[in-house]
Structures are given as structure tokens and as C-alpha cells.
Protein backbone atom coordinates (compact mmCIF):
# COMPACT_ATOMS: atom_id res chain seq x y z
CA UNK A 1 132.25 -86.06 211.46
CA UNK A 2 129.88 -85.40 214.25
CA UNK A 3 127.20 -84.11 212.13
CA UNK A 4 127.24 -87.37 210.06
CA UNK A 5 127.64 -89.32 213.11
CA UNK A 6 124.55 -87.56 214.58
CA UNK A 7 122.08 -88.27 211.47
CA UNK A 8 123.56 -91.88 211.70
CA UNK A 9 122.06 -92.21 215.53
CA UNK A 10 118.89 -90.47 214.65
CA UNK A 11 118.34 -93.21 212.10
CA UNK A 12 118.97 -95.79 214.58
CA UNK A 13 117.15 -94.23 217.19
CA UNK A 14 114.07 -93.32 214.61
CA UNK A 15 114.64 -97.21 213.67
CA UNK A 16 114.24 -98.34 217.03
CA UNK A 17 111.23 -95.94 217.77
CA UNK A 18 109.57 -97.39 214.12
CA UNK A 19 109.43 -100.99 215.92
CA UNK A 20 107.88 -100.00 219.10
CA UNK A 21 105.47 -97.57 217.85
CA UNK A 22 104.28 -99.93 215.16
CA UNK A 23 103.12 -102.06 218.15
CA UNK A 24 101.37 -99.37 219.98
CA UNK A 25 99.41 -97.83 217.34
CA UNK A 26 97.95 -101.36 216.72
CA UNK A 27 96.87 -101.61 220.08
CA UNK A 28 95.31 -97.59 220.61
CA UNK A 29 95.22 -96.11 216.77
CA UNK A 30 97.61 -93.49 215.42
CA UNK A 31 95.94 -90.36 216.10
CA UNK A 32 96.21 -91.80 219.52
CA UNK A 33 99.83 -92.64 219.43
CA UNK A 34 100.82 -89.09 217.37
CA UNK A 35 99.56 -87.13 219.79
CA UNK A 36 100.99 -89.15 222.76
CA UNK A 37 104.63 -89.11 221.62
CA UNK A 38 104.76 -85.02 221.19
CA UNK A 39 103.34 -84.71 224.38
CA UNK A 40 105.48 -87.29 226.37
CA UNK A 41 108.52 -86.01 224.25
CA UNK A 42 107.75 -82.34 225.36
CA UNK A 43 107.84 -82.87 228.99
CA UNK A 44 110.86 -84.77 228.96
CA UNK A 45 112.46 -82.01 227.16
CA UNK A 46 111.22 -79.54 229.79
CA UNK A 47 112.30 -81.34 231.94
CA UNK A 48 115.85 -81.78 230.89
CA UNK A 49 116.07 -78.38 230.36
CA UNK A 50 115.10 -77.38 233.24
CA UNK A 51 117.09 -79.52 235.43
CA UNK A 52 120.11 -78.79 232.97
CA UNK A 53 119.97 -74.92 232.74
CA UNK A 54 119.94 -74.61 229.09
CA UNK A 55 119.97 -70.88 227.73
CA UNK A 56 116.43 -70.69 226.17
CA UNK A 57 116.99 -67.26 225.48
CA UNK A 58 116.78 -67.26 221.68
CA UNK A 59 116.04 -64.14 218.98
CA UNK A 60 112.73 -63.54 217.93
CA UNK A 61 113.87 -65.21 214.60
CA UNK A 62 115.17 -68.14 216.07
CA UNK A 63 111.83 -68.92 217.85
CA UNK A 64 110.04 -68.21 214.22
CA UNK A 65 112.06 -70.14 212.15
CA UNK A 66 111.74 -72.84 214.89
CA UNK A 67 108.16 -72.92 215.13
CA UNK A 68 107.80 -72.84 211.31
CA UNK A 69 109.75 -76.15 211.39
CA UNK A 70 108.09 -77.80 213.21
CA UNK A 71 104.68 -77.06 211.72
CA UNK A 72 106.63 -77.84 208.23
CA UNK A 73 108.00 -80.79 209.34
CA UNK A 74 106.24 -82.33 212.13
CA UNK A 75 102.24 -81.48 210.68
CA UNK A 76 103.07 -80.54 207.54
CA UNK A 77 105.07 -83.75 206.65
CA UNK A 78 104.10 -86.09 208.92
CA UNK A 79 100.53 -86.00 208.19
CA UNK A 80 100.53 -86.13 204.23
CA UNK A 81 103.21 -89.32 205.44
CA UNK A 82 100.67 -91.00 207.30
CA UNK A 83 98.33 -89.96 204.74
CA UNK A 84 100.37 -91.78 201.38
CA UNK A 85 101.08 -94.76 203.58
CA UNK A 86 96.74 -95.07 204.34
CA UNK A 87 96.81 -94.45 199.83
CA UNK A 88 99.69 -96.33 198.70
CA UNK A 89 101.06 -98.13 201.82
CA UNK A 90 104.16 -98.79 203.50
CA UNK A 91 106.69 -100.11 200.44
CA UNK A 92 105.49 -97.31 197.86
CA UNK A 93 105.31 -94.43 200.15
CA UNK A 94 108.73 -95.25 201.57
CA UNK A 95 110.09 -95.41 197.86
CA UNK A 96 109.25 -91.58 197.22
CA UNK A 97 109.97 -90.62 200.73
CA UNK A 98 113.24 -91.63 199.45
CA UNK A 99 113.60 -88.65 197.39
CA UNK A 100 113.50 -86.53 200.55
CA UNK A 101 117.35 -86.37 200.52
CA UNK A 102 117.61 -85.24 197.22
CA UNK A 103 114.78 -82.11 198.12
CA UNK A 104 116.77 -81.38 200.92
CA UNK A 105 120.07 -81.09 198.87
CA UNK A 106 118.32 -79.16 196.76
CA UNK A 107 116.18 -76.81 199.19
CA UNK A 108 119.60 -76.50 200.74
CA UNK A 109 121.49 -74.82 197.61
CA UNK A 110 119.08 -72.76 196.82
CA UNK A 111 117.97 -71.47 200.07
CA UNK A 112 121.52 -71.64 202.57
CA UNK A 113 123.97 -71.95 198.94
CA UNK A 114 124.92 -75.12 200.36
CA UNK A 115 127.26 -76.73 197.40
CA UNK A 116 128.18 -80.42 197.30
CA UNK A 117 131.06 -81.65 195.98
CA UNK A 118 131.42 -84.62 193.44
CA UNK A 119 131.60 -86.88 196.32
CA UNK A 120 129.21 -85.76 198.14
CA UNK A 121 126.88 -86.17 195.51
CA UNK A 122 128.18 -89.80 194.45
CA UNK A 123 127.48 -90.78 198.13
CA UNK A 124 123.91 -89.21 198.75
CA UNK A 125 123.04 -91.25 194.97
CA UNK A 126 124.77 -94.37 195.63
CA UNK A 127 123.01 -94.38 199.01
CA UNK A 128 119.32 -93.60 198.11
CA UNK A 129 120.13 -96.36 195.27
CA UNK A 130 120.50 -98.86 198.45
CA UNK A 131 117.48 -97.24 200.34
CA UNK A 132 115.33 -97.48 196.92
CA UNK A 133 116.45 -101.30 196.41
CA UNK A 134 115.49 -102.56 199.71
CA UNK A 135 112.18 -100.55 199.95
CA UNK A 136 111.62 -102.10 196.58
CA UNK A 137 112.44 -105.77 198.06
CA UNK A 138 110.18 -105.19 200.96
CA UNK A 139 106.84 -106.88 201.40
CA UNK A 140 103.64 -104.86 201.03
CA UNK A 141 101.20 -104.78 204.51
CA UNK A 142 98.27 -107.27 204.42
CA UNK A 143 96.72 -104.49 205.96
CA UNK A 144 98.09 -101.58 203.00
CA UNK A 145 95.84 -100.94 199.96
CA UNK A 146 97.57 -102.53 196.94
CA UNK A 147 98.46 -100.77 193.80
CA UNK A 148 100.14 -97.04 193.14
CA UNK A 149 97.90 -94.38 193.85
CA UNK A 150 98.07 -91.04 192.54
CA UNK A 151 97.23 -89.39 195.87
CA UNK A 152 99.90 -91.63 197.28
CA UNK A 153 102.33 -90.64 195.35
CA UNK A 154 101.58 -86.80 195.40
CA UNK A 155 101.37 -87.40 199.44
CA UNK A 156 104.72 -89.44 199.48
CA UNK A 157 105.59 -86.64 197.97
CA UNK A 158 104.09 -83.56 199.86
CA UNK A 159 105.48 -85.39 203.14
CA UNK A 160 109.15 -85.85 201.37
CA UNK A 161 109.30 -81.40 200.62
CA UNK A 162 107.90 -81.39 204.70
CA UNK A 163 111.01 -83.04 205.56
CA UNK A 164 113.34 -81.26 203.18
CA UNK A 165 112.05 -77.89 204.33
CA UNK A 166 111.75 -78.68 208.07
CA UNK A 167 115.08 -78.81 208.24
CA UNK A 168 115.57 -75.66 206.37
CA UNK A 169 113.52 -73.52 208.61
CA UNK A 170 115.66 -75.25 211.45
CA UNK A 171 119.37 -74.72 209.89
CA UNK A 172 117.69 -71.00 209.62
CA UNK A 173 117.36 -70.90 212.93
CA UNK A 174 120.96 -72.42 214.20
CA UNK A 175 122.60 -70.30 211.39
CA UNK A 176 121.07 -67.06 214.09
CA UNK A 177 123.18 -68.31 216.65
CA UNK A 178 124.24 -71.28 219.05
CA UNK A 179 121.18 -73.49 220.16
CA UNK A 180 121.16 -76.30 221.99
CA UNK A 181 119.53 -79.49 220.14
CA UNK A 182 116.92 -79.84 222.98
CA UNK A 183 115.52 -76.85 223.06
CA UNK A 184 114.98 -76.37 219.79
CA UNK A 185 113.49 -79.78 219.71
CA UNK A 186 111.61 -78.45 222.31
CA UNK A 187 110.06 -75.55 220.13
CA UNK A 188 109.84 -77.27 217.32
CA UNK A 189 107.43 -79.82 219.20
CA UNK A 190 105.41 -77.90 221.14
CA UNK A 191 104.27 -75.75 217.82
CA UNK A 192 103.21 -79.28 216.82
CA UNK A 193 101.52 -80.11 219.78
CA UNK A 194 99.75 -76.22 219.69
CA UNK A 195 98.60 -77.58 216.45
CA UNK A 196 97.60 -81.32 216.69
CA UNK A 197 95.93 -81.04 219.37
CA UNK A 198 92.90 -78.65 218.88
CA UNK A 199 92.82 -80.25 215.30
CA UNK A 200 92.38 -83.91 216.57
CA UNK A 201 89.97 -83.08 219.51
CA UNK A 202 87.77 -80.47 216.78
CA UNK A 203 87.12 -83.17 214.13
CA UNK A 204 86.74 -85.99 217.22
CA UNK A 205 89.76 -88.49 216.35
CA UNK A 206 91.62 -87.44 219.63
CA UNK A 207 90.01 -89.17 222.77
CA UNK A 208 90.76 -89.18 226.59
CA UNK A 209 93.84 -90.50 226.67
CA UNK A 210 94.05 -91.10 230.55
CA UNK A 211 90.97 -93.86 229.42
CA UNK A 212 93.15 -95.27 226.27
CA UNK A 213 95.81 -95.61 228.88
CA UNK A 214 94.49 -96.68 231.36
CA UNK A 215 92.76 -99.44 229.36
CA UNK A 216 96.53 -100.69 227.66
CA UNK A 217 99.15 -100.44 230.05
CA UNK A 218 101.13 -102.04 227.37
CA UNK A 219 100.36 -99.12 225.22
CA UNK A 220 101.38 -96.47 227.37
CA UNK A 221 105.02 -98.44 228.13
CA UNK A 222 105.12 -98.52 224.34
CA UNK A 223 104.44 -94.63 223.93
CA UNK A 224 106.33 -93.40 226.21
CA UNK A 225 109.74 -95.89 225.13
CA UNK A 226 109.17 -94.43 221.65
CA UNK A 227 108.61 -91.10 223.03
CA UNK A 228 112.13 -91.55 224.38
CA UNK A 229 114.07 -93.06 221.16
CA UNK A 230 112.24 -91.35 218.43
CA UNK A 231 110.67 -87.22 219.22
CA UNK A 232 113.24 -86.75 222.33
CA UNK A 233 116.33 -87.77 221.22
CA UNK A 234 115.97 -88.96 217.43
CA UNK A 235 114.70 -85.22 216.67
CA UNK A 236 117.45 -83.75 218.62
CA UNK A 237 119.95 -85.64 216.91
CA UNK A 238 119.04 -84.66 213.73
CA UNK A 239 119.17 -81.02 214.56
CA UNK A 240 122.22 -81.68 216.01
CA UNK A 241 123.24 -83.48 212.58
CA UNK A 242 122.28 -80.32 210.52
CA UNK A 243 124.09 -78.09 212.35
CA UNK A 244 127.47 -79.87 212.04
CA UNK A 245 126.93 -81.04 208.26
CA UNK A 246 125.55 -80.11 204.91
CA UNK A 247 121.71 -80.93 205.14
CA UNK A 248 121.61 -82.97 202.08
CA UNK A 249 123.89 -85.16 203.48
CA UNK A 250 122.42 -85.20 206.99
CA UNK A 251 119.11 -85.92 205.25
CA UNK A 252 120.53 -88.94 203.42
CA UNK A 253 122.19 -90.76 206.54
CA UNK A 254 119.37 -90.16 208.38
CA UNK A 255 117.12 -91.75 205.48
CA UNK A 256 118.81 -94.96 206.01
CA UNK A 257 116.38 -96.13 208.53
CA UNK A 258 115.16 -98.89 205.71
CA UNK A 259 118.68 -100.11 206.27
CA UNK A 260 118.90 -100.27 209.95
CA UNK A 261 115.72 -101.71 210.40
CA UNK A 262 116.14 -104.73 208.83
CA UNK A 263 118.59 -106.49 211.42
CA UNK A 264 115.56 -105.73 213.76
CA UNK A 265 113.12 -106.74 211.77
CA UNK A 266 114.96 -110.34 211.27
CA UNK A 267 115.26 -110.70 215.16
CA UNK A 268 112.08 -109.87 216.10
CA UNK A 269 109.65 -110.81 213.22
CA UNK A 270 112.14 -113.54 212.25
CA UNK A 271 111.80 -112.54 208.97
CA UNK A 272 113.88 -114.08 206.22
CA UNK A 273 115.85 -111.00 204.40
CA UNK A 274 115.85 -111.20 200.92
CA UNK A 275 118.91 -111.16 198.79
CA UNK A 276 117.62 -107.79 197.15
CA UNK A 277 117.63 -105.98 200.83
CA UNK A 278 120.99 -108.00 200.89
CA UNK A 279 122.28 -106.27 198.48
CA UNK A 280 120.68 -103.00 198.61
CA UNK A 281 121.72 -102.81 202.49
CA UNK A 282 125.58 -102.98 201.01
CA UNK A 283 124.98 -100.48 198.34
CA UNK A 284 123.84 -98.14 200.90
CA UNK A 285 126.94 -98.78 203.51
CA UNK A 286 129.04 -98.26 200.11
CA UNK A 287 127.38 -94.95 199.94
CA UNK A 288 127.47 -93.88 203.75
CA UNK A 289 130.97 -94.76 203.75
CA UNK A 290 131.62 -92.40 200.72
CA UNK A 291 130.03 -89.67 203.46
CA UNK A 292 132.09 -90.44 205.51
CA UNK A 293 135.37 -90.31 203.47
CA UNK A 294 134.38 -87.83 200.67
């Protein structure tokens, strides 16, 4: 129960963090905002650590497995994400994302011989059926190229197996041994960070950010707020999630975030929801609540 309650608070918190980064990147560009939210996340981390005396001392394999995760999942995935939503935009990209649950199932079984049982799997397919019906009833960006793309899809897709084997690498490295869920958030984001940032400042997409900042106050309270909800704690939780529950299933609660968002969506866009997302938003509860009671 507290691995399923886990992924369910990373999706809210990776909800919540969806909203407010949305509104920084259009004020200071994503590069700008990617960057910013590994780096803010990474000191707060330290910080907690530090001030909490968490054992960091972790096997050689543990740090490894770690650092391949978050290259996997935080580069790797994020990037070809970003990339299928500039291709096919928001509602198509988010519609194979949604297969990312299903990878993870099956990067589970054949890499940890994680089984499901029969309701397992009924729950993790009745609740990508909700995800898949509200992504479907969503409205394409203005600002989104229209049409299915190719590249989108194969992007969509490449970011969906980052997901699936991020969490792999990182139920590899719990399966070692206790760790607590902020350090190995911490490790998993500063491998990012090792990477991002020489690749952003090389090909000249990264610029000063104490300028940007400086410049949009607004942006950096945004940043640093999504910081908080979405790489500090959202991340955490979900490594918290896999290590208390089968992946597949953590990787299907935490998918819901199509769900969740909607209530915010409607109070803060005041956007009407459609009687699709209606529905599909109850087909996924049916299916979290199978989680929950398989």
C-alpha cells in the first residue's frame, strides 16, 4: 500500500509541477527551465541530506545503477519527450507515452522476474484505457504542429522505454540494499545535471541564467516552486513507489497525471471538461482502485 500510495503523490506532485512549469518555460524557454529545475532540485537535496544525516554510503553498484538511471531516464527520456511533443505535440505524444506502463511491466519481468497477477494486469489495462481516453479528448496546442508524425511517434516512443528502464536501473539499485529516496534522487540528478549541462552550454542553448533570472523574477519563483513539487519530491516519491511495489504498477499510477490534472486545469484555465475526459477520468479511478484492491 505505500508503494501505490507513493506513485499516487508523485503523480500529483508531477501534476502540480506540469502547471507551474508550463508557465515558466513560456516566460525563459525550456532549455532554460530543464536545466534550472535539476540544479535547484540538487541543492535542496544536498541540503536535506546534509542537515538530515542520511547514510550516503552506497556500493559501487548502487552508485552505477543510479547514475545509469538517471542518464536513462532523466536525458535519455526526457529529451526524446520534449523532442515528440516539438514533432507531434502535446495530445499525441502523451497518447504513446501512455504505453510507458506497459514497457515497464514488461522491462520488469524480464529483467527483475517481476510477475503480475490477473488483477494486476486488469488494473494497469483498465487504467491506461482511462489515461488513453482523456489524452484522446484533450485539445491539441495552438502552438503544437498538427498531424502524426513519424518522428513523433518513434520519440513518444524512445522517451516511453527511457521511463520504463529508468526505473529499472533504479529498482537495480534498491534491490543492492536500503537507500533512502533522496539520495538516490540525489544521484540520479546530478548524473543529469553532469550531462545537461556541458551539452546545453557546447551547442549554445544554455545561457547565463543569473541574467534570465534576474530579468523574470516571476520565472525564477516559478522554477524553483516546480523544482520543489516535481525533481525534489515527485522523483523521490517515485523511487520510493518502486521500491515498495511492482514497477509496472508503480509506473501506471504514476501515469495518471492526465487524470489529476484536469481538476487543475478546470480551476485555473477554466476550461470546460469534456464528457470524454469525464468518462475516461472514471475508467481510470475504476482501474487505480483495482490496484489498490487486487
Amino acid at each position: 500500500m505505500i508503494g501505490e500510495l507513493s506513485a499516487l503523490l508523485t503523480a500529483g506532485l508531477w501534476s502540480g509541477s506540469s502547471i507551474i512549469f508550463a508557465a515558466a518555460i513560456r516566460r525563459i524557454g525550456s532549455v532554460q527551465v530543464n536545466v534550472a529545475r535539476l540544479v535547484f532540485a540538487g541543492v535542496f537535496l544536498l541540503v536535506t541530506i546534509v542537515v538530515m544525516e542520511y547514510d550516503v554510503h552506497l556500493s559501487f553498484m548502487q552508485f552505477l545503477n543510479l547514475g545509469i538511471s538517471g542518464f536513462i531516464g532523466l536525458v535519455f527520456g526526457d529529451t526524446f519527450l520534449f523532442k515528440a511533443f516539438h514533432e507531434s505535440g502535446a495530445r499525441i505524444s502523451m497518447l504513446v507515452m501512455s504505453l510507458a506502463p506497459a514497457i515497464s511491466a514488461l522491462l520488469a519481468y524480464f529483467f527483475l522476474g517481476e510477475l503480475l497477477s490477473v488483477w494486476g494486469i486488469l488494473g494497469i489495462v483498465v487504467t491506461t484505457a482511462g489515461i488513453v481516453v482523456v489524452v484522446i479528448a484533450g485539445r491539441q496546442s495552438s502552438s503544437s504542429k498538427a498531424g502524426i508524425s513519424r518522428r513523433g511517434i518513434v520519440f513518444g516512443f524512445l522517451g516511453a522505454i527511457g521511463q520504463g528502464a529508468g526505473l529499472i536501473f533504479a529498482r537495480f539499485a534498491f534491490n543492492e540494499g536500503p537507500i533512502n529516496g533522496f539520495v538516490a534522487t540525489f544521484i540520479r540528478i546530478v548524473t543529469a545535471i553532469i550531462i545537461l549541462v556541458p551539452l546545453t552550454m557546447a551547442t549554445g542553448r544554455l545561457k547565463n541564467p543569473i541574467r534570465i533570472f534576474s530579468g523574470n523574477k516571476r520565472a525564477l519563483v516559478l522554477t524553483l516552486a516546480g523544482a520543489v513539487l516535481g525533481p525534489y519530491l515527485g522523483i523521490t516519491f517515485s523511487l520510493i513507489a518502486i521500491t515498495y511495489t511492482k514497477v509496472g504498477i508503480a509506473a501506471t499510477l504514476m501515469a495518471t497525471v492526465p487524470i489529476l490534472m484536469l481538476p487543475l486545469v478546470r480551476v485555473i484555465y477554466k476550461e470546460r471538461l469534456s464528457w470524454h475526459a469525464i468518462v475516461g477520468a472514471c475508467v481510470a479511478v475504476g482501474g487505480v482502485a483495482i490496484l489498490f484492491l487486487r
